[in-house]
Each structure stands twice: as C-alpha cells, then as structure tokens.
C-alpha atoms as a PDB file:
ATOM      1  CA  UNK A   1       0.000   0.000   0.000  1.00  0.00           C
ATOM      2  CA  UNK A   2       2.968   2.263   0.855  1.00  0.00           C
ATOM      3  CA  UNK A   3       4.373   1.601  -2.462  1.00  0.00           C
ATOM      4  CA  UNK A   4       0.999   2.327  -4.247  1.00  0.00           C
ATOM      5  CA  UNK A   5       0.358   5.489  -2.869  1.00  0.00           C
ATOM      6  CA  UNK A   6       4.273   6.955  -3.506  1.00  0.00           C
ATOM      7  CA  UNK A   7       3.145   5.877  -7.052  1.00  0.00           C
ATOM      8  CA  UNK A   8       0.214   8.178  -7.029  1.00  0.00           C
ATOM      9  CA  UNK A   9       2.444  11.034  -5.378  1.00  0.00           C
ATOM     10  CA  UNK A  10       5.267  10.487  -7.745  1.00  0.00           C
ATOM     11  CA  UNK A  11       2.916  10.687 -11.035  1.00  0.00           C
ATOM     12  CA  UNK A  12       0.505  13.487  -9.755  1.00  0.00           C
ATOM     13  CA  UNK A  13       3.275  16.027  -9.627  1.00  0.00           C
ATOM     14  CA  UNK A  14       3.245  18.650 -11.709  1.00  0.00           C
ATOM     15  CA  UNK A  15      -0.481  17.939 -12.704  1.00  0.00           C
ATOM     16  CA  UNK A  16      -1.947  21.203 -13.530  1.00  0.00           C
ATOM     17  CA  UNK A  17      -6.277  21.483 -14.619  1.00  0.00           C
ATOM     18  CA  UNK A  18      -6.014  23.012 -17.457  1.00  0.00           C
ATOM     19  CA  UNK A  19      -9.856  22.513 -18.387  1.00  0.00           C
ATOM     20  CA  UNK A  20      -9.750  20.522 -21.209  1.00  0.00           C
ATOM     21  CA  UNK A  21      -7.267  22.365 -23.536  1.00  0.00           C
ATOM     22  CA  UNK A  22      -3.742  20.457 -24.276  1.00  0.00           C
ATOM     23  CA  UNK A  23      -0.970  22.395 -22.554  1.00  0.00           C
ATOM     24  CA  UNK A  24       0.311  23.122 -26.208  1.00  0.00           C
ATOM     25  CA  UNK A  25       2.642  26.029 -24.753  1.00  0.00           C
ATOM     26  CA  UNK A  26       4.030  23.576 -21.475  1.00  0.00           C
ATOM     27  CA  UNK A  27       1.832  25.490 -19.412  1.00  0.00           C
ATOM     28  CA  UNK A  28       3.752  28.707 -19.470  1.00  0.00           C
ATOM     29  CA  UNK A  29       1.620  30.856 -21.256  1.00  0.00           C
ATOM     30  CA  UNK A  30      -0.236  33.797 -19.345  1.00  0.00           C
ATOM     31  CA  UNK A  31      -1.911  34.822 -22.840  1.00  0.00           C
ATOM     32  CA  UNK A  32      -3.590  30.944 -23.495  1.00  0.00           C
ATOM     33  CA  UNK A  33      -7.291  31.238 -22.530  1.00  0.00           C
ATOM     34  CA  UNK A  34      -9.466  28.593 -20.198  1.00  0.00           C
ATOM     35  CA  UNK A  35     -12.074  27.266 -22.060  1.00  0.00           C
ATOM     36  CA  UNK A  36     -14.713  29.756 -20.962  1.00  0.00           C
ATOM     37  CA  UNK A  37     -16.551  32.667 -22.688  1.00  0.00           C
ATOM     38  CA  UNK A  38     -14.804  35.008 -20.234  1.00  0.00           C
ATOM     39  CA  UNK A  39     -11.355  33.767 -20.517  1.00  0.00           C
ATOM     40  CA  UNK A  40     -11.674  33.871 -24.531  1.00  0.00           C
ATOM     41  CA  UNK A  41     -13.123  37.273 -24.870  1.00  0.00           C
ATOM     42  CA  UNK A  42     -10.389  38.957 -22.456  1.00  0.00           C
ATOM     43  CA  UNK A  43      -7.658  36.758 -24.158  1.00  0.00           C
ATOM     44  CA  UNK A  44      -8.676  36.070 -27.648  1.00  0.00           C
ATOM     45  CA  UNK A  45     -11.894  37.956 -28.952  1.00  0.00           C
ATOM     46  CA  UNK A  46     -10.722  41.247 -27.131  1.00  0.00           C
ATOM     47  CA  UNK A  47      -7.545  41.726 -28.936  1.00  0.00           C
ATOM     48  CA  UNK A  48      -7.547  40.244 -32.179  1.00  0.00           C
ATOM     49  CA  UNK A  49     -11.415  40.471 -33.234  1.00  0.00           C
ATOM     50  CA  UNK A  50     -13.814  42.883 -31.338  1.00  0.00           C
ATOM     51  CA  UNK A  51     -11.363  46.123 -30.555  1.00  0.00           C
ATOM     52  CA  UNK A  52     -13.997  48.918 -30.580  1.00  0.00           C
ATOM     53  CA  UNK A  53     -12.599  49.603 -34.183  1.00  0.00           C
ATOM     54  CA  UNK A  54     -11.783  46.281 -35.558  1.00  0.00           C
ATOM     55  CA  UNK A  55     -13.612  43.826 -38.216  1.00  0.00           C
ATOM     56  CA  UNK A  56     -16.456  42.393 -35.403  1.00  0.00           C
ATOM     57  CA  UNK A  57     -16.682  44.949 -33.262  1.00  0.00           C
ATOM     58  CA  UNK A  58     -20.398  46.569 -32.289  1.00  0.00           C
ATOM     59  CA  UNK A  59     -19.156  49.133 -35.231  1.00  0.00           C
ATOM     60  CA  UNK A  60     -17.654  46.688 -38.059  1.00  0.00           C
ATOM     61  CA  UNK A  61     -19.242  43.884 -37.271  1.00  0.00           C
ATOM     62  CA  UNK A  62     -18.531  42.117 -40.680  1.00  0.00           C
ATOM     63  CA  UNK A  63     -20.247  38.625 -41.594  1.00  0.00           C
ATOM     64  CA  UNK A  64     -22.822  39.789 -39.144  1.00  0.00           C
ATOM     65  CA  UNK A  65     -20.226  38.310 -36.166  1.00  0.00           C
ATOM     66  CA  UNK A  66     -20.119  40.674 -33.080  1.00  0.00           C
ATOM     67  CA  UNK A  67     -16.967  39.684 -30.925  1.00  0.00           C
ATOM     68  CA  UNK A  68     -16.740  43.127 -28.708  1.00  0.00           C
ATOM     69  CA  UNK A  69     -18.456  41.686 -25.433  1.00  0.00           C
ATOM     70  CA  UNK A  70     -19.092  38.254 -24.355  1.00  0.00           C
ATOM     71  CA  UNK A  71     -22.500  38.645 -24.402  1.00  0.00           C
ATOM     72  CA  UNK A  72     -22.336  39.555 -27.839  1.00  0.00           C
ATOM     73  CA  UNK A  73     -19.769  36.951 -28.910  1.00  0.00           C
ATOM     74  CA  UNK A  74     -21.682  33.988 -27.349  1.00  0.00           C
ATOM     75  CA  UNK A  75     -25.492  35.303 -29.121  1.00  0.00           C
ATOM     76  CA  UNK A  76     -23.611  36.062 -32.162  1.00  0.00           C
ATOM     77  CA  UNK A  77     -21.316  32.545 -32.264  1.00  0.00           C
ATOM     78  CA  UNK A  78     -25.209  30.879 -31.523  1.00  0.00           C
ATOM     79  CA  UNK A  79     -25.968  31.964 -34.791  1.00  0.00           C
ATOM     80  CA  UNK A  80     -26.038  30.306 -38.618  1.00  0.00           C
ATOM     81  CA  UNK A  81     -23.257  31.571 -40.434  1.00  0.00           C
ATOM     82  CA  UNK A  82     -24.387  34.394 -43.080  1.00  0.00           C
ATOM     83  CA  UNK A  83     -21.181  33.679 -44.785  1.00  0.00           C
ATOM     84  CA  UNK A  84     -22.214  29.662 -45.193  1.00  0.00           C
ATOM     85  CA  UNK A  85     -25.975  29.745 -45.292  1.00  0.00           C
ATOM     86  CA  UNK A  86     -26.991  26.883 -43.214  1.00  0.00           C
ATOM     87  CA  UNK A  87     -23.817  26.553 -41.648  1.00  0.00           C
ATOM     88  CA  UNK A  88     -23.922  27.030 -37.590  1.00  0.00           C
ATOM     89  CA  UNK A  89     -21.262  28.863 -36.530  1.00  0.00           C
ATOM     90  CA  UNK A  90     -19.782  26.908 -34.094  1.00  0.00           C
ATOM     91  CA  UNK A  91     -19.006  24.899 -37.154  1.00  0.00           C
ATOM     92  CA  UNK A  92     -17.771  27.627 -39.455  1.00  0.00           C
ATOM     93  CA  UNK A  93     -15.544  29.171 -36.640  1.00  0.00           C
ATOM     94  CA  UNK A  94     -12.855  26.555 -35.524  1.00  0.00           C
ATOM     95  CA  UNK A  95     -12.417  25.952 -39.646  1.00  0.00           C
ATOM     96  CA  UNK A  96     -11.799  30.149 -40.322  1.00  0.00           C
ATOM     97  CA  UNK A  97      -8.974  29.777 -37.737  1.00  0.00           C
ATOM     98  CA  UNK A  98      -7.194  26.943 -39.311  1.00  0.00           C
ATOM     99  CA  UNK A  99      -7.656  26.856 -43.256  1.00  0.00           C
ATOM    100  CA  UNK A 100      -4.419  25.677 -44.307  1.00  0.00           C
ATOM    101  CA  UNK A 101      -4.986  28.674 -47.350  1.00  0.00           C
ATOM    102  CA  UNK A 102      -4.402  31.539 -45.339  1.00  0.00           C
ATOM    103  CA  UNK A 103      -6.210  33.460 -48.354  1.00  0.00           C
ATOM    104  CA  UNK A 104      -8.784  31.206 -49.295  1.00  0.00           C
ATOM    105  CA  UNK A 105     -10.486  28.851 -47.152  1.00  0.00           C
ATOM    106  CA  UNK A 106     -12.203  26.862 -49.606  1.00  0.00           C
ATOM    107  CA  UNK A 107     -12.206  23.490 -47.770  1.00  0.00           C
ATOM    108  CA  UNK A 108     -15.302  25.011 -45.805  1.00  0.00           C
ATOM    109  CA  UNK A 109     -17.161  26.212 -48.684  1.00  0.00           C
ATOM    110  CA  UNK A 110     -18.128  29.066 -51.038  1.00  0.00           C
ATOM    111  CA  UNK A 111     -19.431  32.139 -48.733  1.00  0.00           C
ATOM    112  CA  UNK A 112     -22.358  34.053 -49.473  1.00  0.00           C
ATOM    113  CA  UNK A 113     -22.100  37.324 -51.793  1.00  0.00           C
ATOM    114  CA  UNK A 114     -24.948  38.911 -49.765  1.00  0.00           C
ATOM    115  CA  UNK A 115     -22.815  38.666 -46.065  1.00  0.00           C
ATOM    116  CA  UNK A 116     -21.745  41.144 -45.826  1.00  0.00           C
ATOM    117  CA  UNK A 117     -18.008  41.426 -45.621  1.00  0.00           C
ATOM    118  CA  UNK A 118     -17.827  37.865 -45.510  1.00  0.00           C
ATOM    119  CA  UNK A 119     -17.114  37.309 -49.205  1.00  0.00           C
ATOM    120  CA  UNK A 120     -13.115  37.420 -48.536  1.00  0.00           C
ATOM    121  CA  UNK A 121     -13.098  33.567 -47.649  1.00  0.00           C
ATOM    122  CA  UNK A 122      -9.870  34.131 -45.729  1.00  0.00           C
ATOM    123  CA  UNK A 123      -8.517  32.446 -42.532  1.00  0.00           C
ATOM    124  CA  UNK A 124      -8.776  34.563 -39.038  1.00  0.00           C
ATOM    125  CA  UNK A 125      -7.622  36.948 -37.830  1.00  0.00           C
ATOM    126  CA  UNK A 126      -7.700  38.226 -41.463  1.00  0.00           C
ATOM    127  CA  UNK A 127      -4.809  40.626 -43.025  1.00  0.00           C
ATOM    128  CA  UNK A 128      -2.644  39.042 -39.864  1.00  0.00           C
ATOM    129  CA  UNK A 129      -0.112  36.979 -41.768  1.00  0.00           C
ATOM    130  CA  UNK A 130       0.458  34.949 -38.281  1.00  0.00           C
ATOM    131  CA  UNK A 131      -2.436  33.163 -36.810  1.00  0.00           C
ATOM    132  CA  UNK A 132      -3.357  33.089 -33.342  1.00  0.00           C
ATOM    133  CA  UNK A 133      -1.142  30.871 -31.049  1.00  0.00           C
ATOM    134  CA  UNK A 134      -2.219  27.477 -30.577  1.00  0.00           C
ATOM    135  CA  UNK A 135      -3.209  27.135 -27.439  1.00  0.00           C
ATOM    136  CA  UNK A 136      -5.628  29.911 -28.115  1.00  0.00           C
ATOM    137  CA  UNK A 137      -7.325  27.920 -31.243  1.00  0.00           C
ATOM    138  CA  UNK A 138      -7.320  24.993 -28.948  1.00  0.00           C
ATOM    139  CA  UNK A 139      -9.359  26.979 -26.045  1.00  0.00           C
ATOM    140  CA  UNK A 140     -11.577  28.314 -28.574  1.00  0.00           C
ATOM    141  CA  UNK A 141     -12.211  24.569 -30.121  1.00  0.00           C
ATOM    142  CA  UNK A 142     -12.975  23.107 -26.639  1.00  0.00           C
ATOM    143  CA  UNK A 143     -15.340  26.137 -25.880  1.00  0.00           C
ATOM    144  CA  UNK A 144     -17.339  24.966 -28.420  1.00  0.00           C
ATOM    145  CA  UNK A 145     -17.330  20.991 -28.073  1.00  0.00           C
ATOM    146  CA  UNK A 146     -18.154  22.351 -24.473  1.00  0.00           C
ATOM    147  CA  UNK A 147     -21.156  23.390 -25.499  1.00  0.00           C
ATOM    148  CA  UNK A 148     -20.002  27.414 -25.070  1.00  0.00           C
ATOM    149  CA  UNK A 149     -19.333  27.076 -21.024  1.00  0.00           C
ATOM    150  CA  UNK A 150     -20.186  31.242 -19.816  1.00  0.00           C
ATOM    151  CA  UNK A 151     -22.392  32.094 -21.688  1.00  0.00           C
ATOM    152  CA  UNK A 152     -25.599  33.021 -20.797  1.00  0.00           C
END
C-alpha cells in the first residue's frame, strides 16, 4: 500500500487542470485562454477580433459576427453563419482559424455574396499573416465541443 500510494504522489506532480485544452505552450503561457466565454473574450476575442474599431466589433461587425463583449460573442457565435448559409457557426468558426490557405479557405465552402463582408473567404484573424497561437485555437475549439461554457 505504501508503495501504491508513492506511485500516485510520484505521477501526480506537476499535474496542472487546465480545463480541457492540451498544454500546447508547457503550461507557461499567461496569454492561453481557459475554455470559458470570459477567458476567450479577455484573451482572444478582445484583442484580435472585437477592438472597438476592428472587423467584429459593435461598429464593423462584418459577416454579421459581433466579438466586442461576451454577451455579444456567445449570441452572435449561436448563430447560422451568413457567410455559409446553413452553416452554424460553431461549425464555421474553428475551420476560419485553421484553413491551411491563409487566403482562401475553400475546404469550408463558397461564402455568401450577400454577407456582408464575408465574401473574402480568408482564414482569421484576417490581413494578420500569423495566426493566433495554438493554445488559443485549442481553447476556442474546446469552448465549443463544451457546449459554449459562460455564456448566458
């Protein structure tokens, strides 16, 4: 029994909850969101999508996507697409962030003419040559399969 329970002390070191999202940065990173509408809008949303005067902000909001609060992110990410008709966009989302064409993310589909701004087909955060860290797109992905845990 002594032998057991070193076991469990031994291999529960360095253990750290980090709510479902893989560690992708070791753990290290202050900037990689929890899973959690909160945690994603400060981290994520916040500074690369819903700045007062940025592409989905309550002024630009382009493709019909509000990211500038997250009351607005989660009722807007509840939504269908506009860009893919029929398309929820909890779907559409995790696929804009990882298109392996930067400039044309045609593995999702052809977007709508009439969404407005939406028509550039282009992987997020668009005219940002780098995408967003990992461990971010990961955070974002598990939001989602989690069912969108914070929102109201």
């Amino acid at each position: 029994m002594r032998y057991l329970t070193y076991f469990v002390l031994i291999f529960s070191v360095g253990c750290v909850d980090t709510g479902g999202v893989p560690p992708t940065d070791g753990g290290t990173n202050a900037n990689c969101p929890m899973p959690t509408a909160a945690d994603i809008q400060t981290k994520v949303f916040s500074v690369s999508c819903g700045l007062s005067d940025s592409c989905h902000s309550a002024n630009g909001h382009l493709a019909d996507l509000n990211l500038q609060s997250a009351n607005e992110s989660c009722a807007s990410i509840r939504q269908t697409s506009c860009e893919f008709p029929g398309m929820p966009r909890t779907t559409v989302l995790p696929k804009k962030l990882t298109c392996s064409n930067p400039g044309n993310c045609s593995e999702i589909g052809t977007p709508s003419t009439s969404c407005a701004g939406a028509a550039t087909n282009a992987r997020m955060p668009f005219g940002n040559t780098t995408p967003l860290e990992q461990c971010k797109i990961d955070a974002i992905k598990t939001w989602i399969m989690n069912g969108l845990t914070g929102c109201p």
